[in-house]
Protein backbone atom coordinates (compact mmCIF):
# COMPACT_ATOMS: atom_id res chain seq x y z
CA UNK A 1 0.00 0.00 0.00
CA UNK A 2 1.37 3.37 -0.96
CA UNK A 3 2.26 5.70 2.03
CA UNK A 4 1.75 8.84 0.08
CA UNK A 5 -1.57 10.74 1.37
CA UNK A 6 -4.46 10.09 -1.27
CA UNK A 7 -5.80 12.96 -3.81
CA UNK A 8 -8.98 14.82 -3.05
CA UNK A 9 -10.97 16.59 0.33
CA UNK A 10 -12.80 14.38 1.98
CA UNK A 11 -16.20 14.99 3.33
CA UNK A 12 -15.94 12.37 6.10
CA UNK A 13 -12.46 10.38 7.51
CA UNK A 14 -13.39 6.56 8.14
CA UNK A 15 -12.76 5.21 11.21
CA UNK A 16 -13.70 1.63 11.58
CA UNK A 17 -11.05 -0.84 12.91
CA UNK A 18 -9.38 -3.24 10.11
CA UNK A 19 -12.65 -4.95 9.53
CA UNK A 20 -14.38 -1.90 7.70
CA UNK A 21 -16.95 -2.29 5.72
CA UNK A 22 -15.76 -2.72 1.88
CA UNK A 23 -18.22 -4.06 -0.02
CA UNK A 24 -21.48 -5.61 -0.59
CA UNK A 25 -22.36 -9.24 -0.49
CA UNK A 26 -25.29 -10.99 -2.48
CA UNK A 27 -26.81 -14.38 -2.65
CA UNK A 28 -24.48 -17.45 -3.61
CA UNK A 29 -26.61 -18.82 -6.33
CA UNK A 30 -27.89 -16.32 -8.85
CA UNK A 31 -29.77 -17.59 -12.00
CA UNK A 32 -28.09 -16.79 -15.05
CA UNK A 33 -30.87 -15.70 -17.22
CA UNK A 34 -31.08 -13.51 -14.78
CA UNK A 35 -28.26 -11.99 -15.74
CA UNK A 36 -29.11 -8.16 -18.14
CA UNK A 37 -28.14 -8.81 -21.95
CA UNK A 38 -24.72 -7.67 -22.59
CA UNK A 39 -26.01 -5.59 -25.70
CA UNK A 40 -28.46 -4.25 -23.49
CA UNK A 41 -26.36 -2.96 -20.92
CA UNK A 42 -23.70 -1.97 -23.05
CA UNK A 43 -26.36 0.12 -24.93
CA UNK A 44 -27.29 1.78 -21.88
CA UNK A 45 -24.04 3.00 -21.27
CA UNK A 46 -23.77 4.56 -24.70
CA UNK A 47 -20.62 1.75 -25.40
CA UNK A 48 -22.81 0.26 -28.66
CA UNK A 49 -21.52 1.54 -31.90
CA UNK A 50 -24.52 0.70 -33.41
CA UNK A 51 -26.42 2.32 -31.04
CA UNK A 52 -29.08 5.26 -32.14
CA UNK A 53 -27.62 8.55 -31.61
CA UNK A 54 -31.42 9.56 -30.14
CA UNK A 55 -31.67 6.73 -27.93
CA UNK A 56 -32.16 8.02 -23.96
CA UNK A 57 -29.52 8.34 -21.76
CA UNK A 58 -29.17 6.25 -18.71
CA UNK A 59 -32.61 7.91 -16.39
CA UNK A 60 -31.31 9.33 -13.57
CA UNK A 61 -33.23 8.91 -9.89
CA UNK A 62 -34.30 12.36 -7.93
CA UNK A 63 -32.36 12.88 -5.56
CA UNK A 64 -32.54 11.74 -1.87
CA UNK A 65 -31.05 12.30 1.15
CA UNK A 66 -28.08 9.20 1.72
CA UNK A 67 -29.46 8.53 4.90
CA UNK A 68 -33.34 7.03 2.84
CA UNK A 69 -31.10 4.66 0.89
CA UNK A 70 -31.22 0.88 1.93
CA UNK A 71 -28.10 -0.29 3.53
CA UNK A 72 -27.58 -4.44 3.75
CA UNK A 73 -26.97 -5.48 7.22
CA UNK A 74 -23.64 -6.30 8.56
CA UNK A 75 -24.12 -9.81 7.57
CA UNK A 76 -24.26 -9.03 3.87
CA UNK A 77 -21.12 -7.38 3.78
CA UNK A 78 -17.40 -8.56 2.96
CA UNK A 79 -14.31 -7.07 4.33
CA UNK A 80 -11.14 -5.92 2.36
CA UNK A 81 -8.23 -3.87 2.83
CA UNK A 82 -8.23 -0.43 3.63
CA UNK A 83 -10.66 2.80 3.46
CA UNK A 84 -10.28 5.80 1.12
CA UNK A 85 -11.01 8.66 2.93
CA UNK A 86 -14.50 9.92 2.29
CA UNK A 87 -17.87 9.07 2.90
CA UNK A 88 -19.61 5.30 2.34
CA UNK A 89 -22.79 4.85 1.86
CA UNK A 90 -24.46 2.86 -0.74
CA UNK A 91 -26.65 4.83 -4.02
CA UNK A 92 -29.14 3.82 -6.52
CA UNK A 93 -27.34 3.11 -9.79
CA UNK A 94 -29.49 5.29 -11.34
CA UNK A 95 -27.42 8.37 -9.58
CA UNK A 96 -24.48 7.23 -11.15
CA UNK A 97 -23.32 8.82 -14.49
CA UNK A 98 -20.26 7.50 -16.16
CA UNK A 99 -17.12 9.16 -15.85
CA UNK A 100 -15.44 11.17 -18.45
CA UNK A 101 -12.43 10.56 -17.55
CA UNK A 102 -12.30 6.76 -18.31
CA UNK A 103 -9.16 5.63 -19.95
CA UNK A 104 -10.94 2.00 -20.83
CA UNK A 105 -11.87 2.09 -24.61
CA UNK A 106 -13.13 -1.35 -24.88
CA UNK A 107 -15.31 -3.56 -22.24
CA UNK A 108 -14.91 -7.24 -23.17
CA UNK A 109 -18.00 -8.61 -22.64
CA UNK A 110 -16.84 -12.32 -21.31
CA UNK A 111 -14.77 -10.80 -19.00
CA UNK A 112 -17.42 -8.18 -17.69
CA UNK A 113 -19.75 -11.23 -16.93
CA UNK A 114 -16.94 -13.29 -15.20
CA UNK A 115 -16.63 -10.37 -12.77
CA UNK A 116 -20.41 -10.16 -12.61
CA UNK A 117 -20.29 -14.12 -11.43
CA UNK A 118 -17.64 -13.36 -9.17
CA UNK A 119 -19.14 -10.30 -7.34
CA UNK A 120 -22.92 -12.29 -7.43
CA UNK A 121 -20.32 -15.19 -5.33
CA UNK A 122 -18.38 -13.35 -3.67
CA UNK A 123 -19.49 -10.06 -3.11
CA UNK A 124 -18.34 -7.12 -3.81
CA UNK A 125 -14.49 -6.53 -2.25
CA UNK A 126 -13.48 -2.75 -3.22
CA UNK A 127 -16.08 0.58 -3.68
CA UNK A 128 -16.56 2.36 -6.96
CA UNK A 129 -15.41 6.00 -6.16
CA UNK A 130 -17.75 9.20 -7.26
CA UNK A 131 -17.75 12.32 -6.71
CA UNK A 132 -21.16 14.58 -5.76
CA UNK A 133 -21.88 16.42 -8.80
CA UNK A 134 -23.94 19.98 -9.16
CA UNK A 135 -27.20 18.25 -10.35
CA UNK A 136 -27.14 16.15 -7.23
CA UNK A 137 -26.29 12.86 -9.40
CA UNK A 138 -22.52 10.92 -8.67
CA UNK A 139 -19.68 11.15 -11.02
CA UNK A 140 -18.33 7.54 -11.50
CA UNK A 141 -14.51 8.14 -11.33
CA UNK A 142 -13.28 5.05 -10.15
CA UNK A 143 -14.65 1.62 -10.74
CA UNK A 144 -16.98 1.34 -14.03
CA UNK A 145 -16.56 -2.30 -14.44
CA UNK A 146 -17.82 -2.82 -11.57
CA UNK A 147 -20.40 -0.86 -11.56
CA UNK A 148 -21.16 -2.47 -15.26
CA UNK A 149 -21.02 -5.93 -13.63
CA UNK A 150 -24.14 -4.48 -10.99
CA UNK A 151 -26.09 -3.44 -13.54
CA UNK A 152 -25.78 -6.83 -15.35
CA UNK A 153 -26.56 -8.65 -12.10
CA UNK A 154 -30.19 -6.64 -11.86
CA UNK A 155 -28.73 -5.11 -8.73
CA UNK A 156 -30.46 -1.93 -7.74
CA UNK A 157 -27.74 -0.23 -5.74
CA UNK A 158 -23.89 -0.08 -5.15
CA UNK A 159 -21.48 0.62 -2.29
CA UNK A 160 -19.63 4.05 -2.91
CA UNK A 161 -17.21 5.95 -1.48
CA UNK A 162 -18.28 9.50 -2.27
CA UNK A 163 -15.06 12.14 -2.62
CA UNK A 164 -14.85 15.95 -3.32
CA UNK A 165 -12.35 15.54 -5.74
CA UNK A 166 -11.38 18.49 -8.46
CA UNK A 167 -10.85 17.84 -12.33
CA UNK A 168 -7.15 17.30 -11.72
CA UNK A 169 -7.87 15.06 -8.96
CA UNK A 170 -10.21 13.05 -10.39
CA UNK A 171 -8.66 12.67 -13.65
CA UNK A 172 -5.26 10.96 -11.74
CA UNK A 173 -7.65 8.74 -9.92
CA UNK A 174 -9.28 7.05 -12.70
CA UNK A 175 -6.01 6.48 -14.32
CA UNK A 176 -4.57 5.08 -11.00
CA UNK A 177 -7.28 3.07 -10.85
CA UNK A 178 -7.38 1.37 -13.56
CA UNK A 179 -3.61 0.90 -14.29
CA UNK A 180 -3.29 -1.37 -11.52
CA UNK A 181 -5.94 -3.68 -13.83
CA UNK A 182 -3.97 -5.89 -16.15
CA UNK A 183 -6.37 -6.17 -19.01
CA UNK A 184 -5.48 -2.48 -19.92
CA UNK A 185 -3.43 -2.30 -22.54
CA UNK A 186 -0.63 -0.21 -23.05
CA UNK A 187 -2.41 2.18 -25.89
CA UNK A 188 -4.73 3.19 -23.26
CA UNK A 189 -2.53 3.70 -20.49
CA UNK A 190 -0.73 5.62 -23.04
CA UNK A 191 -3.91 7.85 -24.05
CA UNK A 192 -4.76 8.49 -20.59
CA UNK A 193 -1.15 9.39 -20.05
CA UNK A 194 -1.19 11.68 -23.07
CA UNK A 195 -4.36 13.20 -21.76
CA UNK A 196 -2.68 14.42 -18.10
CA UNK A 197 0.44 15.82 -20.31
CA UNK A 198 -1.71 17.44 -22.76
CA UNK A 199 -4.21 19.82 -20.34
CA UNK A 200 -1.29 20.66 -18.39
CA UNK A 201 -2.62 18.48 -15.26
CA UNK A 202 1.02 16.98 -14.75
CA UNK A 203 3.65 19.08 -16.30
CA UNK A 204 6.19 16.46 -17.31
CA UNK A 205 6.64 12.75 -18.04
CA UNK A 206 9.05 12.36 -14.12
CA UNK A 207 6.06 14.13 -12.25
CA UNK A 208 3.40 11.70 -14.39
CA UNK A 209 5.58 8.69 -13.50
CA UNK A 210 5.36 10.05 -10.00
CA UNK A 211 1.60 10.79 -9.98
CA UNK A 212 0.78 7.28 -11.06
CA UNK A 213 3.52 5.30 -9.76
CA UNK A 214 5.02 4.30 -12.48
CA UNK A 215 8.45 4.16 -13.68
CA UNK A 216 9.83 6.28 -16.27
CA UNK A 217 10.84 3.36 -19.49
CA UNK A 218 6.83 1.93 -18.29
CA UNK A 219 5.51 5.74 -19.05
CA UNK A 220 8.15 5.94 -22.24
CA UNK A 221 7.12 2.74 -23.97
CA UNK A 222 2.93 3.57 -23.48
CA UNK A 223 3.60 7.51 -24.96
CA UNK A 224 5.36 5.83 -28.00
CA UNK A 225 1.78 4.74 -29.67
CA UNK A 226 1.13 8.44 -30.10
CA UNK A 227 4.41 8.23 -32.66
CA UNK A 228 2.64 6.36 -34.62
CA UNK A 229 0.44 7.70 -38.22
CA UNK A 230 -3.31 9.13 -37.19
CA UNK A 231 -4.23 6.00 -39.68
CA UNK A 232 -2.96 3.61 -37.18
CA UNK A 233 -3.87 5.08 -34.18
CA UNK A 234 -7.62 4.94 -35.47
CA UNK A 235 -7.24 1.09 -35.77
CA UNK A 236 -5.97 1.09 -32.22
CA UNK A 237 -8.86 3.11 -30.98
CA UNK A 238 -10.62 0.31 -32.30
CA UNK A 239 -8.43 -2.70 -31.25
CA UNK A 240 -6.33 -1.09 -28.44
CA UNK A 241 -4.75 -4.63 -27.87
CA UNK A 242 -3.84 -4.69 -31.88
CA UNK A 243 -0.43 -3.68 -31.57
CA UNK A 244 1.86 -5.04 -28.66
CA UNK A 245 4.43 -2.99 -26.79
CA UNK A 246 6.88 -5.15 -28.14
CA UNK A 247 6.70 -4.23 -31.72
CA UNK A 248 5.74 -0.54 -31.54
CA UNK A 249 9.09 0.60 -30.97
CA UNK A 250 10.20 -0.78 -34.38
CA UNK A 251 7.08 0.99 -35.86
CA UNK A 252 7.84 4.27 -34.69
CA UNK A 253 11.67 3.70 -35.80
CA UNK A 254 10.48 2.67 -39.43
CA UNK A 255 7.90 5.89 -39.28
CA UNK A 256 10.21 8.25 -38.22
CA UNK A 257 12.73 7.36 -40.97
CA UNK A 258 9.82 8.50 -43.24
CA UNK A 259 8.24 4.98 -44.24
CA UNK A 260 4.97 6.08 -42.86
CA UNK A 261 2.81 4.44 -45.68
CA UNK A 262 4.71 1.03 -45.04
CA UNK A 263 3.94 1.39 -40.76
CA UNK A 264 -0.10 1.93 -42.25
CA UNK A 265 0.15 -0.95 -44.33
CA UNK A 266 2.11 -3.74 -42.02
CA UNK A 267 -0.56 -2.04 -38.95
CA UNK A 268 -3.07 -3.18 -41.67
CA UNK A 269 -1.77 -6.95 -42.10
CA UNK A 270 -1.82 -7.72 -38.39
CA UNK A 271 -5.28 -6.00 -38.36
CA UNK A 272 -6.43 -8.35 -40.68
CA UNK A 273 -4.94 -11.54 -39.25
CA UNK A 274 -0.77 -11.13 -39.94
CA UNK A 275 1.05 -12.13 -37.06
CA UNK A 276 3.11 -8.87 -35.33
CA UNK A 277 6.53 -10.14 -36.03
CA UNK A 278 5.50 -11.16 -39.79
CA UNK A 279 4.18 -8.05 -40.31
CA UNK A 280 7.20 -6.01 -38.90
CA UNK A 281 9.40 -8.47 -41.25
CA UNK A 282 7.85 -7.90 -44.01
CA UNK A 283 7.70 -3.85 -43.65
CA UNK A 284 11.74 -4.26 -43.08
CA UNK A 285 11.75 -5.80 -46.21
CA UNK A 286 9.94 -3.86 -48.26
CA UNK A 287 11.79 -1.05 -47.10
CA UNK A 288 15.27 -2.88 -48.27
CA UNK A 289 13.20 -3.54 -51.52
CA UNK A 290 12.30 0.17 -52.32
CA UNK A 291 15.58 1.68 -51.60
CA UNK A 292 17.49 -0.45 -53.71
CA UNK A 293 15.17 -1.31 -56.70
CA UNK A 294 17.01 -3.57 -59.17
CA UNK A 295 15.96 -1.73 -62.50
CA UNK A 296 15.45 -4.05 -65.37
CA UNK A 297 19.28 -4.59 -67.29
CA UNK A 298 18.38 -3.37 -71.18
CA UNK A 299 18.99 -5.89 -74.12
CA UNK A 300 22.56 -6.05 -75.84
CA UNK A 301 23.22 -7.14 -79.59
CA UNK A 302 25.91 -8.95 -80.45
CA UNK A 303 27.86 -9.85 -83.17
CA UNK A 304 26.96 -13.11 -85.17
CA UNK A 305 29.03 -14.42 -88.51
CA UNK A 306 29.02 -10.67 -89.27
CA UNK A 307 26.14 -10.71 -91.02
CA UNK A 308 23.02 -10.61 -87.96
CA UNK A 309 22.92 -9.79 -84.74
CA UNK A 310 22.22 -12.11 -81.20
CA UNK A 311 19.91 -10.16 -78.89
CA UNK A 312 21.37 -11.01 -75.04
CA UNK A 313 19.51 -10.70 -71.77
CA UNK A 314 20.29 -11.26 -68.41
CA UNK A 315 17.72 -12.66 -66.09
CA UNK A 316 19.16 -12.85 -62.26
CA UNK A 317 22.41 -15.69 -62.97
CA UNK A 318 21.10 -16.52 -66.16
CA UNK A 319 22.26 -15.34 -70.08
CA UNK A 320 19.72 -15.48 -72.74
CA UNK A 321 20.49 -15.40 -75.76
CA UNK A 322 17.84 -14.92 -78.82
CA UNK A 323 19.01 -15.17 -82.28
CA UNK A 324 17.31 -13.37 -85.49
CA UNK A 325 14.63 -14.78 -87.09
CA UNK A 326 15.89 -17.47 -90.00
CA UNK A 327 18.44 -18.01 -87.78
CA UNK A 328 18.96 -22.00 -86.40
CA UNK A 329 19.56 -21.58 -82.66
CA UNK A 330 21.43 -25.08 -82.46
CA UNK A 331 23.51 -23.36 -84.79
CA UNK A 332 24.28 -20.42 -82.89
CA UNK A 333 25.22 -22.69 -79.92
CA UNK A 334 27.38 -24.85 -81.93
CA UNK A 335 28.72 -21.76 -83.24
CA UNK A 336 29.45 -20.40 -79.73
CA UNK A 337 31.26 -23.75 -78.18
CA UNK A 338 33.81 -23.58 -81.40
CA UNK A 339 34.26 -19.57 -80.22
CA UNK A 340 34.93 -20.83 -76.78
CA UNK A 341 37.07 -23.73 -77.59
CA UNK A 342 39.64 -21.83 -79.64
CA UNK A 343 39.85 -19.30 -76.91
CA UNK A 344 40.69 -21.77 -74.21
């Protein structure tokens, strides 16, 4: 556990002993078809592309004092680790928006509904983290899988930990948060990195690395996507897990020695089912090929008995001769081994 004070004011310091309250407990056994279609929920949420653009947003509940919301008894509870500071309570999902500040571009579905079986066995171990916004709804800044996973489990409610947390301060959170979850790839750690650098919320890469807690080379390698051509980083918005941090280096070499258009089209093989490393051997050699094209050698004429001439290509290792028209071509090659013998 980090000993460096966590971001943001908060309302209300916990002090329960070591078994504080963390999370929620439900029932053992819960029916899958109970279980919310994943398009359905995903629609919701606004995460379907194919979703229309008029469709309602997620209905929001009027607000109510914390103190009218259910809370479980002690006995449907679990316990885990420690407290952020700031108020607990549990809220209606409905008073939870989403976050705009979630690095996460893509939800895999059979993972969301493993966690959904887990937290429906096990109960909930950690709180989602929002902050109180103006309208009286919650800002989700910390936690949107599993607040996801509730809403595919029919659950009505969730266990928060509500914190009055600034822009800056909740925009470090979320990325905290979910870059100690190994399912997010580097491209979005990168993006959310980007995003801190960019509106001047960190002011270099050593105070990012120090805001996040992570080291320097980590912070390097997930910054180099954004080396890349716009064309590929649209794929990756699409497929953040297309390109792995062990080949984007050698991308962004090749692209920055001006073979841009190659980068696009080897990004575009492994999009479309090219292994990483065939794809970066093939742009290396394509690269070899272009900057030393072997132009095509023209014809010669020679000679032949002084009276026509041979027409002679070369093919790679091989001489081709093509005599005149009329002209025998056993008879030129007799011709040529009687040339060759009275020279040796």
């Amino acid at each position: 556990m980090r000993s460096s004070s966590p971001i943001g004011r908060p309302t209300m310091v916990a002090t329960e002993e070591k078994s504080s309250i963390q999370g929620v407990a439900v029932p053992k056994t819960m029916p899958e078809a109970n279980l919310r279609p994943m398009s359905e929920l995903l629609s919701t949420m606004g995460l379907n592309e194919e979703q229309a653009e008029g469709e309602k947003a997620l209905e929001r509940a009027p607000v109510s004092d914390s103190h009218h919301v259910h809370v479980p008894s002690f006995d449907d509870v679990k316990l885990s680790g420690e407290l952020y500071p700031g108020e607990y309570m549990y809220l209606p999902l409905t008073k939870i928006v989403r976050g705009k500040y979630q690095p996460r571009r893509v939800f895999d579905p059979e993972k969301l509904t493993a966690l959904a079986n887990t937290i429906a066995d096990q109960g909930l171990h950690t709180a989602i983290v929002v902050r109180p916004l103006a309208d009286g709804t919650f800002e989700l800044i910390a936690g949107e899988r599993r607040y996801l996973a509730h809403q595919l489990l029919r659950k009505t409610s969730i266990y928060v930990c509500v914190r009055n947390l600034d822009d800056a301060e909740a925009e470090v959170l979320a990325v905290t948060d979910n870059d100690a979850r190994e399912d997010l790839s580097d491209f979005e750690r990168g993006a959310s990195y980007k995003r801190l650098l960019d509106q001047g919320t960190v002011q270099n890469q050593a105070e990012l690395a120090r805001r996040v807690g992570k080291s320097m080379s980590t912070i390097s390698r997930c910054l180099a996507y954004f080396k890349l051509p716009a064309e590929v980083l649209t794929m990756l918005e699409a497929d953040p897990e297309l390109i792995g941090n062990r080949v984007v280096a050698e991308l962004v070499s090749l692209a920055d020695k001006g073979h841009a258009e190659t980068v696009i089209t080897a990004a575009d093989k492994i999009r479309c089912g090219t292994s990483q490393d065939s794809a970066i051997n093939w742009a290396k050699g394509e690269i070899r090929r272009l900057a030393s094209p072997q132009a095509p050698v023209p014809p010669r004429q020679i000679n032949y008995k002084e009276r026509s001439q041979l027409e002679v290509r070369f093919d790679g290792r091989k001489l081709i001769l093509t005599p005149p028209k009329g002209v025998d071509p056993a008879e030129v090659l007799a011709y040529l081994e009687e040339a060759l013998k009275a020279r040796g």
